[in-house]
C-alpha atoms as a PDB file:
ATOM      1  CA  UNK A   1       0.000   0.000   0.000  1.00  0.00           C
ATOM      2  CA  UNK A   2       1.368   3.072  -0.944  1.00  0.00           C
ATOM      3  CA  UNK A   3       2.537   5.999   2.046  1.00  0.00           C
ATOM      4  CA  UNK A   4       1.304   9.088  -0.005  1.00  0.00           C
ATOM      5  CA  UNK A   5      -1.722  10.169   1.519  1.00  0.00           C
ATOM      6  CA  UNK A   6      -4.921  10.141  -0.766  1.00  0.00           C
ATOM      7  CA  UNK A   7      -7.606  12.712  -0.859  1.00  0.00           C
ATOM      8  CA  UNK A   8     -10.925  12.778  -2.574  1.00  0.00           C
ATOM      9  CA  UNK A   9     -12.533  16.096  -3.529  1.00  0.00           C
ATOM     10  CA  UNK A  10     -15.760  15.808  -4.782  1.00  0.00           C
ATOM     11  CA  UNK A  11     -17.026  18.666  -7.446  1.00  0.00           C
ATOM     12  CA  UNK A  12     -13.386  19.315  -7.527  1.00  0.00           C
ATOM     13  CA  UNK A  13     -13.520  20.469 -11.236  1.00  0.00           C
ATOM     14  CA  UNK A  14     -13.779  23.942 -10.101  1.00  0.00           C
ATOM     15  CA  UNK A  15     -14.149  26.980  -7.756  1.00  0.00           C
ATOM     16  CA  UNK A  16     -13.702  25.954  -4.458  1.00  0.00           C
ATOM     17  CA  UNK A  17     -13.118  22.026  -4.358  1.00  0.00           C
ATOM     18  CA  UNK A  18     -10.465  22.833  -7.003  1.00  0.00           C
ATOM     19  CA  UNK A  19      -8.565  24.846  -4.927  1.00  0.00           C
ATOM     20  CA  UNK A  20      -8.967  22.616  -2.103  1.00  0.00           C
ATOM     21  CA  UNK A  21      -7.729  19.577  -3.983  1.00  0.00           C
ATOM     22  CA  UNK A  22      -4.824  22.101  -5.378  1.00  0.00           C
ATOM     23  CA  UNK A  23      -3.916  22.722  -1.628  1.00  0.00           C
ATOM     24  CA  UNK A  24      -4.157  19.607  -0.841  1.00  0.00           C
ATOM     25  CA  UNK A  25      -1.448  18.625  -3.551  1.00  0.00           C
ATOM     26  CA  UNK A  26       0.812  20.967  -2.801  1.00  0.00           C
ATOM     27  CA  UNK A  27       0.935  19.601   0.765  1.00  0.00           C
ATOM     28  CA  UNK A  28       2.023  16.573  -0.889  1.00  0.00           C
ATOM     29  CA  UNK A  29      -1.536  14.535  -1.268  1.00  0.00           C
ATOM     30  CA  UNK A  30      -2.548  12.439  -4.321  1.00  0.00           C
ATOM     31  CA  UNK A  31      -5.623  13.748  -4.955  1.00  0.00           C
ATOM     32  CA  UNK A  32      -8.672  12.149  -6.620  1.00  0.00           C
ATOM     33  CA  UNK A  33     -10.860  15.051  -8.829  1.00  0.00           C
ATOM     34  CA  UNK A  34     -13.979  14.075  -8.339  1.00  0.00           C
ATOM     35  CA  UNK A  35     -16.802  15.761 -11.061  1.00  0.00           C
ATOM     36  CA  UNK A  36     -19.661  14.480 -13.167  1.00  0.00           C
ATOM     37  CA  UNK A  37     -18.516  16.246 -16.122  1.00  0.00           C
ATOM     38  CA  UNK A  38     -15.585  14.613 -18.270  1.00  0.00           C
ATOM     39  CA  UNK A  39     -14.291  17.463 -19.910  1.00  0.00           C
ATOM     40  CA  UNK A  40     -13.690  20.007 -17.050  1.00  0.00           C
ATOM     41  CA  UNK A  41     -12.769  17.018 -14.872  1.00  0.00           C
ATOM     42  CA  UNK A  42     -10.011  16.118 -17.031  1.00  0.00           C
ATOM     43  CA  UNK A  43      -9.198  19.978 -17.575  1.00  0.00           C
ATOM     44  CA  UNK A  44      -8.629  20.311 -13.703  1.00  0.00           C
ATOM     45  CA  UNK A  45      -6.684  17.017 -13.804  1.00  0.00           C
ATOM     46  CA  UNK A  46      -4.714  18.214 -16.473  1.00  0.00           C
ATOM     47  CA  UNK A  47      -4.020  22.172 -14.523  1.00  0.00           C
ATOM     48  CA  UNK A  48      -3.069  20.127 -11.396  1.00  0.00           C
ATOM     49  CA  UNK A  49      -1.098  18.187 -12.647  1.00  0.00           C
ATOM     50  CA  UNK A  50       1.113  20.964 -14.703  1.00  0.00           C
ATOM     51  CA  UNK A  51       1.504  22.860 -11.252  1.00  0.00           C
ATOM     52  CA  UNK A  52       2.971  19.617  -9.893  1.00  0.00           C
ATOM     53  CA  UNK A  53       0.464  17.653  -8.384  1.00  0.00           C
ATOM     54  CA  UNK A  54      -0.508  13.870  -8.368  1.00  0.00           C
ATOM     55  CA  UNK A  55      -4.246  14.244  -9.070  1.00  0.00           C
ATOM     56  CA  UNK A  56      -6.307  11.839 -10.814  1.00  0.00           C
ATOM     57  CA  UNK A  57     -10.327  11.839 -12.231  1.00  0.00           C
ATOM     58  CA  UNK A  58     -12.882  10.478 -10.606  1.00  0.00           C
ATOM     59  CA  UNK A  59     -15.790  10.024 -12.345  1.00  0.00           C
ATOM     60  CA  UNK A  60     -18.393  10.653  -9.726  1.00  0.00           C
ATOM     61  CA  UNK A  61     -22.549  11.865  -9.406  1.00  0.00           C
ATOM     62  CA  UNK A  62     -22.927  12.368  -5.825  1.00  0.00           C
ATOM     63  CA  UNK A  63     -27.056  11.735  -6.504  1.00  0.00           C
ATOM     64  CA  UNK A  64     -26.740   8.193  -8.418  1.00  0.00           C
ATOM     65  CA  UNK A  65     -25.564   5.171  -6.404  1.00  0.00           C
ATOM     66  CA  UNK A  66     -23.834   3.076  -9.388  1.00  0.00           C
ATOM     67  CA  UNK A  67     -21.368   6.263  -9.801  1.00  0.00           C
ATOM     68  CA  UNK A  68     -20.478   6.342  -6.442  1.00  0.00           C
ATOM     69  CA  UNK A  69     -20.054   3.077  -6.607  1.00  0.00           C
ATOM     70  CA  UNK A  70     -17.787   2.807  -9.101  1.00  0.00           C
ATOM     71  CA  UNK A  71     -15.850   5.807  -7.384  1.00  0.00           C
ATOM     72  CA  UNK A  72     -15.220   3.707  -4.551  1.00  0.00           C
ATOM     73  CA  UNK A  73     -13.748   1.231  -6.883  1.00  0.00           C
ATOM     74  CA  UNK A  74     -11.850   3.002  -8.537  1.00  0.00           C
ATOM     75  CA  UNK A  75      -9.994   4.551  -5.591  1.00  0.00           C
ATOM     76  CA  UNK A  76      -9.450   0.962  -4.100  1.00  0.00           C
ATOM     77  CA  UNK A  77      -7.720   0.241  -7.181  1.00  0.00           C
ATOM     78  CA  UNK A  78      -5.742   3.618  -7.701  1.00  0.00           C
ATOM     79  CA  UNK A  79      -4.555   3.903  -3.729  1.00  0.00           C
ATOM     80  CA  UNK A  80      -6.065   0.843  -1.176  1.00  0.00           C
ATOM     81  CA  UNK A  81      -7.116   3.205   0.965  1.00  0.00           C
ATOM     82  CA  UNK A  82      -8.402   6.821   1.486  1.00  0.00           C
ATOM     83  CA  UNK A  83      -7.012   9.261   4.149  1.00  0.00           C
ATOM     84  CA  UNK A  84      -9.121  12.565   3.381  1.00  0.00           C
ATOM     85  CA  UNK A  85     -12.545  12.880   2.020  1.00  0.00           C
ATOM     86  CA  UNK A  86     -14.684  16.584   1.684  1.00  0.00           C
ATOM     87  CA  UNK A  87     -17.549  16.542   0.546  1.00  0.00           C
ATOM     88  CA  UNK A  88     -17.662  19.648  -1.817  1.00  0.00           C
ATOM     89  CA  UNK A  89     -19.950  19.129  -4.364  1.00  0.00           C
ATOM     90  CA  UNK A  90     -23.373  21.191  -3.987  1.00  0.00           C
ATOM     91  CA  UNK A  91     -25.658  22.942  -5.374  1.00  0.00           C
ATOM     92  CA  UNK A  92     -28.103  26.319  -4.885  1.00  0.00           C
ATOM     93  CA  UNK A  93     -31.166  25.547  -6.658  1.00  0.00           C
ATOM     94  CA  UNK A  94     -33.303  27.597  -8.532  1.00  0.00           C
ATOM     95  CA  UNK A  95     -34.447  31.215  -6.947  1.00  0.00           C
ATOM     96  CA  UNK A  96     -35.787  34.313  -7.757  1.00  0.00           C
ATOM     97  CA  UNK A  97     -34.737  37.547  -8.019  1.00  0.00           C
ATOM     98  CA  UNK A  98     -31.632  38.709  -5.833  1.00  0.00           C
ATOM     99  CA  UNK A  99     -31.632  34.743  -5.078  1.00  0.00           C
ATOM    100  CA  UNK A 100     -34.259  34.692  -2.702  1.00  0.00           C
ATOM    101  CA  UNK A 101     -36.230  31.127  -2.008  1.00  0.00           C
ATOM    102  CA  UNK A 102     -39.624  32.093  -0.910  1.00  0.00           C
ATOM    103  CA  UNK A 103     -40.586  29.626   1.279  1.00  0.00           C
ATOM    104  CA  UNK A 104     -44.103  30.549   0.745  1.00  0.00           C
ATOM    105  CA  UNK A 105     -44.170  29.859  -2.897  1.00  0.00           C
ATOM    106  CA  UNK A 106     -41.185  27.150  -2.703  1.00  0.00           C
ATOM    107  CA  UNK A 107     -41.917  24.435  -5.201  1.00  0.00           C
ATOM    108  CA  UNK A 108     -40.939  21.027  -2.596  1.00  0.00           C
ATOM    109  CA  UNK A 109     -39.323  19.130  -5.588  1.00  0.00           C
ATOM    110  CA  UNK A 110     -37.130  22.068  -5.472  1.00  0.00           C
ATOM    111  CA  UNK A 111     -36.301  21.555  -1.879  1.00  0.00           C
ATOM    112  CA  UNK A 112     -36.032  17.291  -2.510  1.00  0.00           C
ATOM    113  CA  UNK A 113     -33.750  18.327  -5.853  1.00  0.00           C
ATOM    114  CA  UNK A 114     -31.244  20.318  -3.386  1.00  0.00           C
ATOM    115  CA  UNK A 115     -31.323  17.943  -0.544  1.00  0.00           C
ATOM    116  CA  UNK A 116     -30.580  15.020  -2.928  1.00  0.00           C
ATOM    117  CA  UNK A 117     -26.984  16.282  -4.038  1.00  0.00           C
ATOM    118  CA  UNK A 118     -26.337  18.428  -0.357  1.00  0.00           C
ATOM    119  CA  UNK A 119     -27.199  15.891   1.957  1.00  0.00           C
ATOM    120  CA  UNK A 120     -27.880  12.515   0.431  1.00  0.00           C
ATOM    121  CA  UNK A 121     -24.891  12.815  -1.614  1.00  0.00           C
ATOM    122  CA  UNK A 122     -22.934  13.557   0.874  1.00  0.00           C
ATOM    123  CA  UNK A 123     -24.379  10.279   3.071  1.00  0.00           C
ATOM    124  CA  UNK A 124     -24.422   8.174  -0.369  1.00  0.00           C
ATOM    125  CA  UNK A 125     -20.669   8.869  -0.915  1.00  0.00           C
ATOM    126  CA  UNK A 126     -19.223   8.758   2.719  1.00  0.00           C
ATOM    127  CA  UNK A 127     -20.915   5.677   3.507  1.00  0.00           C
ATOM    128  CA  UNK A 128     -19.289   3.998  -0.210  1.00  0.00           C
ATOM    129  CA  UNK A 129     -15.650   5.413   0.578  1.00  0.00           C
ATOM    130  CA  UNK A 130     -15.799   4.173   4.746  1.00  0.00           C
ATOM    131  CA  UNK A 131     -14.039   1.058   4.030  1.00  0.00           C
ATOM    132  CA  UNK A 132     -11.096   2.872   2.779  1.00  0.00           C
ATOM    133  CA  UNK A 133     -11.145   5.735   5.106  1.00  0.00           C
ATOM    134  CA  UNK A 134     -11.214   2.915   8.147  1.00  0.00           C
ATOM    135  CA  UNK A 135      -7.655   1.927   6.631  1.00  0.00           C
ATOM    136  CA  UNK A 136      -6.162   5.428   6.777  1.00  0.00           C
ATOM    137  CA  UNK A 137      -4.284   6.025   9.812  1.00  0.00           C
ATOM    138  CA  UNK A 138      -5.420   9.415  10.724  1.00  0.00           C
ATOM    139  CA  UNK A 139      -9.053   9.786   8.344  1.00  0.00           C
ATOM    140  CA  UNK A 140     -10.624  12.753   8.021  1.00  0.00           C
ATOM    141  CA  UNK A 141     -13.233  13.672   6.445  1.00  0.00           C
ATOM    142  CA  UNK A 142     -14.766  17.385   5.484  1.00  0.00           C
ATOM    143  CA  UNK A 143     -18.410  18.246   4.838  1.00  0.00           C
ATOM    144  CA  UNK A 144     -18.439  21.542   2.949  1.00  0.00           C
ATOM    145  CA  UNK A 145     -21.292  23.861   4.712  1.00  0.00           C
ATOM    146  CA  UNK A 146     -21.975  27.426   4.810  1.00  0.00           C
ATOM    147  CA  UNK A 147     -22.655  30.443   7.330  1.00  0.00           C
ATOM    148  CA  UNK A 148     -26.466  30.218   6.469  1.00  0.00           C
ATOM    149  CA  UNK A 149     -26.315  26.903   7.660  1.00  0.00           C
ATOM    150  CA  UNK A 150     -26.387  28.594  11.054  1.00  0.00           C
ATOM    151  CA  UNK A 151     -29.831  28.935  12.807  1.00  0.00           C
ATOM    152  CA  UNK A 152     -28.228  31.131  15.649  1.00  0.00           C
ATOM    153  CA  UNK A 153     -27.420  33.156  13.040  1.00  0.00           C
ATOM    154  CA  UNK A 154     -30.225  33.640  10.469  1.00  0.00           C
ATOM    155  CA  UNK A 155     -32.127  33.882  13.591  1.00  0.00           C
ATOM    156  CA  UNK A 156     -30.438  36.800  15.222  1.00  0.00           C
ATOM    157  CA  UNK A 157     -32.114  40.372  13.754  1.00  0.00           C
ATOM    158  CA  UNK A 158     -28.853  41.955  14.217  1.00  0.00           C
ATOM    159  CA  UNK A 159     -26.385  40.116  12.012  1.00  0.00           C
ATOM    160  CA  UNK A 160     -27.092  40.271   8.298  1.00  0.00           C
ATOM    161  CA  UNK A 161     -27.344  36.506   7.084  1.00  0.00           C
ATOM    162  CA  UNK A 162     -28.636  37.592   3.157  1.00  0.00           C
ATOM    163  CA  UNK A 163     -31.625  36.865   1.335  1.00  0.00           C
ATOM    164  CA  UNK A 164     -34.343  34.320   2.211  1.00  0.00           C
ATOM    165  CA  UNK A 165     -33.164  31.184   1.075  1.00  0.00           C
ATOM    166  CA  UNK A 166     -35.726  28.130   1.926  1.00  0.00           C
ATOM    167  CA  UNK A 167     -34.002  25.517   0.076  1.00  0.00           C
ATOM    168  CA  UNK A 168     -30.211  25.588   0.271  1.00  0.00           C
ATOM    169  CA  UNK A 169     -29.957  27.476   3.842  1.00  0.00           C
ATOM    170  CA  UNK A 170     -31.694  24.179   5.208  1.00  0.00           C
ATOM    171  CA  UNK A 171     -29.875  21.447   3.227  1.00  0.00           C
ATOM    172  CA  UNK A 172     -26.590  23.255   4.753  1.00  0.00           C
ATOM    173  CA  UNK A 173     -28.541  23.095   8.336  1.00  0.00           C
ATOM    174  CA  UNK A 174     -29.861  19.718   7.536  1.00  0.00           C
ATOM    175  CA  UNK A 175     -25.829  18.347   6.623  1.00  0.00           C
ATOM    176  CA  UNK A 176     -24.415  20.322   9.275  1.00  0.00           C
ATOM    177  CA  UNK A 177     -26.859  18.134  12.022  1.00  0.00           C
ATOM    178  CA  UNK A 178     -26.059  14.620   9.697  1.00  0.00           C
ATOM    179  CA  UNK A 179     -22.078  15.700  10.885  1.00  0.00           C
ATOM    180  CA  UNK A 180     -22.798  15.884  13.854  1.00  0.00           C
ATOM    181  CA  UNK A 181     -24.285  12.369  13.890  1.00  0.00           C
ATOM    182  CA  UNK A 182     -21.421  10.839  12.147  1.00  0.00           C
ATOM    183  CA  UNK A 183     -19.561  12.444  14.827  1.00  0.00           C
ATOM    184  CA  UNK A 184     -21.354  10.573  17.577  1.00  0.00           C
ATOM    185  CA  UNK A 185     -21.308   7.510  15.289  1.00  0.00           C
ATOM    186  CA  UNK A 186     -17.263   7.862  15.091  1.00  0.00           C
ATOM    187  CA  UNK A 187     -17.234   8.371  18.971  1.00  0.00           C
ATOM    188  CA  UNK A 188     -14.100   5.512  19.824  1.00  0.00           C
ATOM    189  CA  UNK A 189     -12.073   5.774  16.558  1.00  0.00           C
ATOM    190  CA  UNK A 190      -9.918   7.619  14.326  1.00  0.00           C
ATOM    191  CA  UNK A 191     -11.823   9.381  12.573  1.00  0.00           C
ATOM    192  CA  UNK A 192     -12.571  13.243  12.537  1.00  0.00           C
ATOM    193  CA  UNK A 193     -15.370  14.564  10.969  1.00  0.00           C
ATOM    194  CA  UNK A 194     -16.556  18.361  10.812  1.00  0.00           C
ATOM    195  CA  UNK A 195     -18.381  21.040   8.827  1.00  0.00           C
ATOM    196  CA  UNK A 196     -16.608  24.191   6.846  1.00  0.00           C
ATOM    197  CA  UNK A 197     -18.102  27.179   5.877  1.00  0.00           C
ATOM    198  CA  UNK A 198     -15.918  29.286   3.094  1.00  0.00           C
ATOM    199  CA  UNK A 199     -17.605  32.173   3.053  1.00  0.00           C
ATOM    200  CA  UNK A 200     -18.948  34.402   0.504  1.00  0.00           C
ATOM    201  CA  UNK A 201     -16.548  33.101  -2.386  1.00  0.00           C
ATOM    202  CA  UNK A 202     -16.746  34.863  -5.840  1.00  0.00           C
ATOM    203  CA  UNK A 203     -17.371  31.427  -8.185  1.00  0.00           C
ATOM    204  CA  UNK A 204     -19.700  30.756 -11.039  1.00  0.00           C
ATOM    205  CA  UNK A 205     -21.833  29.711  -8.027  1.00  0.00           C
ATOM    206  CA  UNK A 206     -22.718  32.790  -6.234  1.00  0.00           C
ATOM    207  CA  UNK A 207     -22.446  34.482 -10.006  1.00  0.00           C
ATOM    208  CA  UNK A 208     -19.114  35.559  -8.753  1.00  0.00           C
ATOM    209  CA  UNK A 209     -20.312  37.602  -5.740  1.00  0.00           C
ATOM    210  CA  UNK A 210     -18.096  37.684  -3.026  1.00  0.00           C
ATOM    211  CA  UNK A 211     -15.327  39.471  -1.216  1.00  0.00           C
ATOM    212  CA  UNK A 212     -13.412  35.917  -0.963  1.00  0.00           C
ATOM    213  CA  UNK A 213     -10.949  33.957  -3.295  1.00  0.00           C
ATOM    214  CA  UNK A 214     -11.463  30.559  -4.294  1.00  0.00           C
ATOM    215  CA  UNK A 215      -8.081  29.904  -2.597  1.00  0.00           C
ATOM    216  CA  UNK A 216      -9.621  31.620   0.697  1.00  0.00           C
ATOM    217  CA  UNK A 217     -12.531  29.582   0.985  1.00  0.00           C
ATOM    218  CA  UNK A 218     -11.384  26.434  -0.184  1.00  0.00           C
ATOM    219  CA  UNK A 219      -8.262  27.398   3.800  1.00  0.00           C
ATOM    220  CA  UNK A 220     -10.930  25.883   6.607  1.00  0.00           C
ATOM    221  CA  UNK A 221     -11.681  22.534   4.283  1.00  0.00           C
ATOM    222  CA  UNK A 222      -7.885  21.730   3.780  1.00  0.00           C
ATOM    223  CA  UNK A 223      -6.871  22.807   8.167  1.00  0.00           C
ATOM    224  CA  UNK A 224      -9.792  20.423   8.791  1.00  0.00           C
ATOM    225  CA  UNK A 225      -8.390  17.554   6.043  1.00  0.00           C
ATOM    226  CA  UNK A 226      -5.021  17.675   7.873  1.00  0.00           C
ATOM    227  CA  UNK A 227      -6.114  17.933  11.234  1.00  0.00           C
ATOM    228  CA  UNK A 228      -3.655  16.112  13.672  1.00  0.00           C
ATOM    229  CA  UNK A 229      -4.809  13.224  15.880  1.00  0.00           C
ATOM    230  CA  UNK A 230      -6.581  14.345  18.684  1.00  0.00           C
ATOM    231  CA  UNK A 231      -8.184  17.539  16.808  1.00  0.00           C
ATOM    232  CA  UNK A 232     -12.046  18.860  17.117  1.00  0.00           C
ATOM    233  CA  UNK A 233     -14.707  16.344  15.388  1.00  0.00           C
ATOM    234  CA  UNK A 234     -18.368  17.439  15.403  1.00  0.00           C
ATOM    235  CA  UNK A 235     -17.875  21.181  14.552  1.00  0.00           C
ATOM    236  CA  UNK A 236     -18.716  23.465  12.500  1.00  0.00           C
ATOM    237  CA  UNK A 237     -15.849  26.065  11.608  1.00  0.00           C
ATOM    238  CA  UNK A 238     -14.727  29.252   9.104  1.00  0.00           C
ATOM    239  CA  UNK A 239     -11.365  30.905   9.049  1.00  0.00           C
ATOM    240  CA  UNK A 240     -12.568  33.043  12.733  1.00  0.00           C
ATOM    241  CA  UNK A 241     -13.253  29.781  14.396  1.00  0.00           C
ATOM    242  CA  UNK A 242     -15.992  27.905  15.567  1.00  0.00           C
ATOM    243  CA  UNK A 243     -19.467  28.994  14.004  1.00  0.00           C
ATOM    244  CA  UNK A 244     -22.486  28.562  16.274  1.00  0.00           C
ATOM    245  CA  UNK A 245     -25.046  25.945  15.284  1.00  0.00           C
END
């Protein structure tokens, strides 16, 4: 088996889970691209690997089991085990103007369309890569979250949490409480688990609006993927610190 340490990244073609399998290279990580999309995957493959890092695709659809599947698979074969896993891919879902989801007029297969890739992606994919992570030494493993996640925060008056959003601010709730399980779940073992917000990150995904860099958001995910032994599990953190539930 080999000693480099092997990441996963999924929706690691771009924005933020590129830059967090980039910094995860350049620390010295093989790192598995994960993305639905052949072409950019292989792109990002191709721009890691020119800067110097061992990266590989990963064909992977965090909402269909036979692709995460096959993901697993394929990382048994390329590495034996698995040492870091985040969980980047996501999505926003359709809203309205200045991106508000009215929860008043919220379509629910809108709300089942987001949960499906933010949270039952995330459980599909951890559960199918746990037999490698439980032959890593020191696994960890990184749900990507966000602020509005926080309910001590969209419910204070005072502190300015955005527009209404009734479908992705509770899939980011809704994963942040599933990491918190896994957490309980890990009690015993080696494993660390937590939650990352990035911030307001200027990517195709927030129509780049955002005082961040992709390299900026993508700093909490990689300090929790190389956590040392010993470090927090079952927390939700940004570059300040801990965030409040």
């Amino acid at each position: 088996m080999s000693e480099t340490k092997t990441a996963l990244v999924t929706g690691a073609n771009k924005g933020i889970g590129y830059e967090i399998a980039s910094g995860l290279g350049a620390l010295g990580y093989r790192v598995g691209v994960g993305a639905r999309d052949e072409h950019r995957r292989e792109n990002a493959v191709a721009k890691l690997r020119a800067a110097g890092v061992d990266a590989f695709g990963v064909p992977l659809d965090v909402t269909a089991g036979q692709s995460v599947t096959d993901a697993a698979e394929l990382l048994e074969r390329q590495a034996g085990r698995l040492d870091v896993l985040v969980n980047n891919a996501g999505i926003l879902g359709e809203t309205g103007p200045g991106w508000v989801q009215d929860p008043t007029t919220l379509d629910p297969g809108l709300v089942r369309t987001v949960v499906e890739t933010n949270v039952i992606g995330v459980l599909r994919v951890t559960n199918a890569m746990l037999p490698l992570l439980r032959r890593s030494a020191s696994p960890r493993i990184v749900n990507v979250s966000s602020a509005v996640a926080s309910l001590t925060r969209q419910a204070d008056p005072d502190i300015d949490v955005g527009p209404v959003m009734a479908a992705y601010a509770p899939s980011k709730t809704f994963l942040n409480a599933v990491t918190v399980q896994y957490a309980r779940q890990f009690t015993g073992t080696n494993i660390l688990i937590n939650a990352a917000c990035p911030g307001l990150v200027a990517t195709d995904f927030t129509g780049f609006h955002g005082p961040r860099t992709p390299e900026q958001g993508a700093a909490t995910a990689i300090r929790l993927a190389t956590l040392p032994d010993g470090g927090p599990t079952g927390s939700f953190f940004e570059d300040g610190g801990v965030i409040p539930w």
